[in-house]
C-alpha atoms as a PDB file:
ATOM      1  CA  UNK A   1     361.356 162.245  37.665  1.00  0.00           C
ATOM      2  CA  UNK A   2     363.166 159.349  39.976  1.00  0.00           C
ATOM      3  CA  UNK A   3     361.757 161.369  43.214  1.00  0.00           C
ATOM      4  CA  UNK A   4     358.382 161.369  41.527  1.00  0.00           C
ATOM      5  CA  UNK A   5     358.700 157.446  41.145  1.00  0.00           C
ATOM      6  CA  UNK A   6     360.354 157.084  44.272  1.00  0.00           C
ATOM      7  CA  UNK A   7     357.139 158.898  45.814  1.00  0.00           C
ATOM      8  CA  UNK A   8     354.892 157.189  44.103  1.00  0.00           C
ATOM      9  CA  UNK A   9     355.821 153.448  44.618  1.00  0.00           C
ATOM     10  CA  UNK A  10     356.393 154.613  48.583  1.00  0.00           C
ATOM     11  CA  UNK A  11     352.186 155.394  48.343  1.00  0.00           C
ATOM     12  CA  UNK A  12     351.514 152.438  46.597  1.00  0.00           C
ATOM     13  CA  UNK A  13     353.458 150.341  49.004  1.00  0.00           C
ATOM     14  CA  UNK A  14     351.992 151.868  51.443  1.00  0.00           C
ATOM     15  CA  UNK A  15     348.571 152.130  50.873  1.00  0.00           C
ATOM     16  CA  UNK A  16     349.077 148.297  50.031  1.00  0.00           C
ATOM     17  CA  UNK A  17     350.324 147.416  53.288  1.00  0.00           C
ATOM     18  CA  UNK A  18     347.395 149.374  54.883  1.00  0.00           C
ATOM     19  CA  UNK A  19     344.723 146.951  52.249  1.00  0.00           C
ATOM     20  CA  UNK A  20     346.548 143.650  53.541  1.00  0.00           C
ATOM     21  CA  UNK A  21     346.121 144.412  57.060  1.00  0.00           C
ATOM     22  CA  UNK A  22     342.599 144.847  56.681  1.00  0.00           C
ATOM     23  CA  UNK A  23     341.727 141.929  54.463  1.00  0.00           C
ATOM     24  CA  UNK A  24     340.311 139.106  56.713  1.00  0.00           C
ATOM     25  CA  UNK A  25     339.246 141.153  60.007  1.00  0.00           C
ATOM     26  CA  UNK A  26     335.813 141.249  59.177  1.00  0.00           C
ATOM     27  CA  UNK A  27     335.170 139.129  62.593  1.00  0.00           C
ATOM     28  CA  UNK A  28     337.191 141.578  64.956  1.00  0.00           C
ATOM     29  CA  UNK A  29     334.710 144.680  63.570  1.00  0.00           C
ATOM     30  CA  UNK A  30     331.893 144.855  66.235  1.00  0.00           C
ATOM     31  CA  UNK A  31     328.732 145.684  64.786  1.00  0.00           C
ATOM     32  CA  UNK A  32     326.285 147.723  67.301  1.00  0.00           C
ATOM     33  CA  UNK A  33     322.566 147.912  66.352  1.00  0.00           C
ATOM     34  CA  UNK A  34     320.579 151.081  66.631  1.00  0.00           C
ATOM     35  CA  UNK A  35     319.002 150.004  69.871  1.00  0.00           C
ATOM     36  CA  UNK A  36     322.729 149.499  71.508  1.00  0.00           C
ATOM     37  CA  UNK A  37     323.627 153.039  70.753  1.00  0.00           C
ATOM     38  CA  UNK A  38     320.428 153.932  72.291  1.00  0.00           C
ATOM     39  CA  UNK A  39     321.528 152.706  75.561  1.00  0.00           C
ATOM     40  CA  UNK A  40     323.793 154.266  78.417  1.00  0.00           C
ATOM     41  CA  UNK A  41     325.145 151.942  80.765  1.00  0.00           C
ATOM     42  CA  UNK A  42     325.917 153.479  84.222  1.00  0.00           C
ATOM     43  CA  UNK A  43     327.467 151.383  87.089  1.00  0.00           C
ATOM     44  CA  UNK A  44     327.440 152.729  91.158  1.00  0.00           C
ATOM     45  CA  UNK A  45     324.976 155.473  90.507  1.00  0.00           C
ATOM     46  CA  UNK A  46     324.159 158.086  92.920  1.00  0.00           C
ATOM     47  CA  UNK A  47     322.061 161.057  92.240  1.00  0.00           C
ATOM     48  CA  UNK A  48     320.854 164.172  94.052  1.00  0.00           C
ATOM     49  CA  UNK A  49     317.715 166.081  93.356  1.00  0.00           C
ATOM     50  CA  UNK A  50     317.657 169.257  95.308  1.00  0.00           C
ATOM     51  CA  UNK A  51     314.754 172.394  96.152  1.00  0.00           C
ATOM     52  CA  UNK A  52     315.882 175.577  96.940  1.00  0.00           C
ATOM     53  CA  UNK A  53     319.616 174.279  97.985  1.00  0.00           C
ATOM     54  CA  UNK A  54     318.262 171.542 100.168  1.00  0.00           C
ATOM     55  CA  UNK A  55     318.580 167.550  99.135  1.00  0.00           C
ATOM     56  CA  UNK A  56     315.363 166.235  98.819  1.00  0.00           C
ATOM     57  CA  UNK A  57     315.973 162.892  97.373  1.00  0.00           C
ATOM     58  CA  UNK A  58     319.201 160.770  96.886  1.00  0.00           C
ATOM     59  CA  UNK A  59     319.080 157.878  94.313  1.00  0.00           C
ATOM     60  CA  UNK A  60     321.337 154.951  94.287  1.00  0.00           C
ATOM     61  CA  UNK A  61     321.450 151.722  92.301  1.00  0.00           C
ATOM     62  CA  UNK A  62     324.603 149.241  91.122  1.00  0.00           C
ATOM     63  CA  UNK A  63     323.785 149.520  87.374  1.00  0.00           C
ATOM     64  CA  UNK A  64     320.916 151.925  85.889  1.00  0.00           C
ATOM     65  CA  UNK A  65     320.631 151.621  81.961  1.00  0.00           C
ATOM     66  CA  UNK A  66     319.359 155.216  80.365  1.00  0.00           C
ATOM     67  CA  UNK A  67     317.328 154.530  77.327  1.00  0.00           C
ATOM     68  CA  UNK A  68     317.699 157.468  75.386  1.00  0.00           C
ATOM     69  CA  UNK A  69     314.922 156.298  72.342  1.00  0.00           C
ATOM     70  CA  UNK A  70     313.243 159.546  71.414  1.00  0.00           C
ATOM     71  CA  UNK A  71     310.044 158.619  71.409  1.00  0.00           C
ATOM     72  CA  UNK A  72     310.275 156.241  75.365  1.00  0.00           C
ATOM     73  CA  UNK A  73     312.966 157.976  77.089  1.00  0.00           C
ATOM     74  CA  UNK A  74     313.647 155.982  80.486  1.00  0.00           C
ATOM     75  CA  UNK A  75     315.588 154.882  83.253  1.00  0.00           C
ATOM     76  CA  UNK A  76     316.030 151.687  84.597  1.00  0.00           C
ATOM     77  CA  UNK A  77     317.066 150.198  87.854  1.00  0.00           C
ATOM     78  CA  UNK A  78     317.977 147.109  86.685  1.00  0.00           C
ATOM     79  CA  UNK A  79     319.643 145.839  89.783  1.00  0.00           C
ATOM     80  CA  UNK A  80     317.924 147.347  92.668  1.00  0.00           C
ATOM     81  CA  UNK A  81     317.309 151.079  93.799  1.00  0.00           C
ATOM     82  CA  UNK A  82     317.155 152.844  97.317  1.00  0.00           C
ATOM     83  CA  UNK A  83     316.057 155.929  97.604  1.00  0.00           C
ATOM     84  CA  UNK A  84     316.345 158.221 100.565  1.00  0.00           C
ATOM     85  CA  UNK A  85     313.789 161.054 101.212  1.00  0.00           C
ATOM     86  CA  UNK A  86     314.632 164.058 103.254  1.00  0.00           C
ATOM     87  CA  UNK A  87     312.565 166.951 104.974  1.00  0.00           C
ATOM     88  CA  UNK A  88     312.608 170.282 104.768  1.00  0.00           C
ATOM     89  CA  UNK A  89     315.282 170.007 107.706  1.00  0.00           C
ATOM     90  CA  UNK A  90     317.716 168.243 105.311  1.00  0.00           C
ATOM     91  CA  UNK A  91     316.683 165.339 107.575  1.00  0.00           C
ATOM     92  CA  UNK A  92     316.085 161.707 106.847  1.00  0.00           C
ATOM     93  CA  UNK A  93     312.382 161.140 106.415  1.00  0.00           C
ATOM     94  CA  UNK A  94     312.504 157.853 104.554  1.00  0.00           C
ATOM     95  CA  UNK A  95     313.490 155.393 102.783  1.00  0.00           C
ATOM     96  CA  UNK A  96     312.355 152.923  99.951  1.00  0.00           C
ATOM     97  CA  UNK A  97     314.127 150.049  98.221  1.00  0.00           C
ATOM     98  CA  UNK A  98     312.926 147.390  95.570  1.00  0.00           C
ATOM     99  CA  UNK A  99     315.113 144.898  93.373  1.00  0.00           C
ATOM    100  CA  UNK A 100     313.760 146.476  89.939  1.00  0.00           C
ATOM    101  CA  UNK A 101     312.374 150.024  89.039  1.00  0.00           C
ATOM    102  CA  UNK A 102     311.921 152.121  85.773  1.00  0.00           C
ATOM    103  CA  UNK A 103     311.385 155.726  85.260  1.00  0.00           C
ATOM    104  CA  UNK A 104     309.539 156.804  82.440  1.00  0.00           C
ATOM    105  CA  UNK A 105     310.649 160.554  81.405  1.00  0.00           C
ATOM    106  CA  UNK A 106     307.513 161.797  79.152  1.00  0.00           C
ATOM    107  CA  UNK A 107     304.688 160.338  80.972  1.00  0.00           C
ATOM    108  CA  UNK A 108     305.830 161.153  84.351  1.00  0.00           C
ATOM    109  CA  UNK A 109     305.501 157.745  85.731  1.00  0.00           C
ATOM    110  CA  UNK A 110     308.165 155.755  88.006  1.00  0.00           C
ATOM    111  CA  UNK A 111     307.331 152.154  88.598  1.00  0.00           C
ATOM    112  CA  UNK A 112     309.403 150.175  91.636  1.00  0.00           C
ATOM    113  CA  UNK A 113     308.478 146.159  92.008  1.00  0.00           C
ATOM    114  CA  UNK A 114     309.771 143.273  93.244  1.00  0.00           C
ATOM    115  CA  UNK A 115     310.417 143.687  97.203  1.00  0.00           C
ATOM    116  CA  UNK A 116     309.309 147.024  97.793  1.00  0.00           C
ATOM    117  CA  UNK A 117     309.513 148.485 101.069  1.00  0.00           C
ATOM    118  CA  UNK A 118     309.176 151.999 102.182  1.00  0.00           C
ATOM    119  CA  UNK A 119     310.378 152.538 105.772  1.00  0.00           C
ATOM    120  CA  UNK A 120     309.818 156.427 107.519  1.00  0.00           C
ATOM    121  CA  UNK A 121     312.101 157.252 110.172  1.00  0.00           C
ATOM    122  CA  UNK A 122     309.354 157.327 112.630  1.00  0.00           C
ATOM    123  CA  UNK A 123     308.254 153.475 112.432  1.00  0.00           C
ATOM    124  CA  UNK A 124     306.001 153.468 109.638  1.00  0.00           C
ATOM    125  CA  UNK A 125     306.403 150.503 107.181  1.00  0.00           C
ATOM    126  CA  UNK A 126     304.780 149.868 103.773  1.00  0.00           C
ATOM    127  CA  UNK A 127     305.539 146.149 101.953  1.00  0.00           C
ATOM    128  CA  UNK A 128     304.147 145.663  98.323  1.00  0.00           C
ATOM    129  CA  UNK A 129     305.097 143.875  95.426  1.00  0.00           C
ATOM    130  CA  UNK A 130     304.723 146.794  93.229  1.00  0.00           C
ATOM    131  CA  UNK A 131     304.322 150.676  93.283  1.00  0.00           C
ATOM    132  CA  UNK A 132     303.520 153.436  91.157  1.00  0.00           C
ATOM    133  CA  UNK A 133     304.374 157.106  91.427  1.00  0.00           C
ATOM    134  CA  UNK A 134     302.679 159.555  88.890  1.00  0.00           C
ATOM    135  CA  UNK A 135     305.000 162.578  89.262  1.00  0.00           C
ATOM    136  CA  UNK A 136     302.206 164.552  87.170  1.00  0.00           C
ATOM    137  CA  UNK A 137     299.440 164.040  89.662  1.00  0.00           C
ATOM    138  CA  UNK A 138     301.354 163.639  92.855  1.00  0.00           C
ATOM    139  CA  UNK A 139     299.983 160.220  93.441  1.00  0.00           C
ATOM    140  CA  UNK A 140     301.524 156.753  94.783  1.00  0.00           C
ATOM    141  CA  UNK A 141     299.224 153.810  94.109  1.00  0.00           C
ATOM    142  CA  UNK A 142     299.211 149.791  93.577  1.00  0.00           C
ATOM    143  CA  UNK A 143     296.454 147.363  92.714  1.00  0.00           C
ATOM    144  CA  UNK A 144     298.727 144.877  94.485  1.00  0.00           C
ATOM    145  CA  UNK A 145     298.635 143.317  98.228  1.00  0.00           C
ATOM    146  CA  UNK A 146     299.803 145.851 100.591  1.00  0.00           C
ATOM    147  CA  UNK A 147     301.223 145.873 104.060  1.00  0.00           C
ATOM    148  CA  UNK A 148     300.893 148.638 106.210  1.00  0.00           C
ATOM    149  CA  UNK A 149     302.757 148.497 109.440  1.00  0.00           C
ATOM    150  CA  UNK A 150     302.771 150.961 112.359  1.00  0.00           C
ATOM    151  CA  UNK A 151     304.552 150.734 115.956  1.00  0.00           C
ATOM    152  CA  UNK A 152     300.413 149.677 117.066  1.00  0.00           C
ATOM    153  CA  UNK A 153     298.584 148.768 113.709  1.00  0.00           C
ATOM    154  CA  UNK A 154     299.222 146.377 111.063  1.00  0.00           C
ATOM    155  CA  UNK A 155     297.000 147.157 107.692  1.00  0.00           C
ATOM    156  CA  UNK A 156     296.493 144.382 104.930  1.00  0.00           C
ATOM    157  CA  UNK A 157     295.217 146.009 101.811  1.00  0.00           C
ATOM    158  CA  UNK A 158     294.572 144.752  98.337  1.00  0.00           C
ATOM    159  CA  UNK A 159     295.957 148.488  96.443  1.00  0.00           C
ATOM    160  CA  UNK A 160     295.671 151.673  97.509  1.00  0.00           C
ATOM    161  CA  UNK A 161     296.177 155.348  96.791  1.00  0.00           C
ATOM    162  CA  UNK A 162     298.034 158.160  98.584  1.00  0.00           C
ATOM    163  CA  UNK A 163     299.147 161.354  98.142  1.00  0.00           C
ATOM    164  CA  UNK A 164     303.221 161.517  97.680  1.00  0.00           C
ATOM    165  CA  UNK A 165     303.838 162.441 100.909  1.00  0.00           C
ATOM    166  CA  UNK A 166     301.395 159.835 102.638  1.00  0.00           C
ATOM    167  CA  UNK A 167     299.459 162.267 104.733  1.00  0.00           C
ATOM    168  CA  UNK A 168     296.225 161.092 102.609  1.00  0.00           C
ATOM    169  CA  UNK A 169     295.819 157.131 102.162  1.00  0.00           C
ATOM    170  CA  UNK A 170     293.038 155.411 100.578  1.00  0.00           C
ATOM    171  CA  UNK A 171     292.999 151.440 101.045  1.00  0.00           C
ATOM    172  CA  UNK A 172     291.165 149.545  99.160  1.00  0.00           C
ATOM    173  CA  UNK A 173     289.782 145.982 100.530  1.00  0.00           C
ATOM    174  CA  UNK A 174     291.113 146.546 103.870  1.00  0.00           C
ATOM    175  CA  UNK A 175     292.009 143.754 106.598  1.00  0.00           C
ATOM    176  CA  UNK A 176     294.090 144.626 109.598  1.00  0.00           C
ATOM    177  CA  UNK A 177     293.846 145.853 113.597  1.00  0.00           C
ATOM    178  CA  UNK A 178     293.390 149.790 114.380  1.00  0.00           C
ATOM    179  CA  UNK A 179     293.589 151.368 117.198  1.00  0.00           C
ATOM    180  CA  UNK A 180     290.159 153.084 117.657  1.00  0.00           C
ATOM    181  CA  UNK A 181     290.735 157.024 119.721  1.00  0.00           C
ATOM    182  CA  UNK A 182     287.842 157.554 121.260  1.00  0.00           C
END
């Protein structure tokens, strides 16, 4: 009966020790809301996307958030991207950089602004404010002002639309120098 006591006042005091040291903590408890579980934070990123064993495309950004909200799943560049393209070589083929850019997993859309330049290793310079890339369709297109630069031509353009690869571009209001071929 006296171990029985014995065991019983040790719970008590202990369970009453545990009670005290919780009473008056409610501050230090963090409380999270269900859109700050939704979030990833991920610092230095840098991502591969390969075809058929080859790197087509290498990612990399200081912070990218990854909204995982079932119903808008996204990522976002929320300090600057560049992206490097490659060839079917493995070989650099360009390269594109902006200050902000979001990719939006269920529609298929990736959106870069704020400073965007795409720069192919051949020369071939395009400046915008704002791009669009509809995965889906294949498509890269802007409403915005758009600078076109070449090693002899200089294109001013007020949005255009171009296949992903930019073998086949359609300018809209164009203003600019050309060299005509005969």
């Amino acid at each position: 009966m006296l171990k029985t006591f014995c065991k019983a006042l040790f719970l008590f005091g202990l369970a009453f020790l545990l009670l005290q040291n919780c009473k008056g903590k409610e501050d230090a408890v963090e409380v999270f809301s269900k859109s700050d579980i939704a979030i990833e934070k991920i610092q230095d990123v840098d991502m591969l996307y390969s075809d058929s064993a080859l790197i087509r495309v290498r990612i990399r950004g200081p912070v990218m958030l990854r909204h995982l909200v079932s119903d808008d799943p996204r990522q976002e560049f929320i300090q600057g991207i560049k992206v490097n393209f490659f060839n079917t070589f493995g070989a650099l083929a360009g390269t594109l950089t902006a200050k902000y850019a979001v990719r939006y997993e269920y529609k298929g859309i990736t959106l870069v602004r704020d400073s965007v330049v795409w720069q192919s290793v051949d020369g071939k310079k395009l400046e915008s404010p704002e791009l669009t890339w509809n995965e889906r369709e294949q498509q890269i297109s802007t409403n915005r002002f758009v600078v076109v630069t070449t090693p002899k031509d200089t294109i001013r353009s007020h949005g255009f639309t171009a296949n992903q690869d930019f073998t086949n571009i359609k300018f809209n209001a164009v203003d600019g120098s050309l060299e005509v071929k005969q």
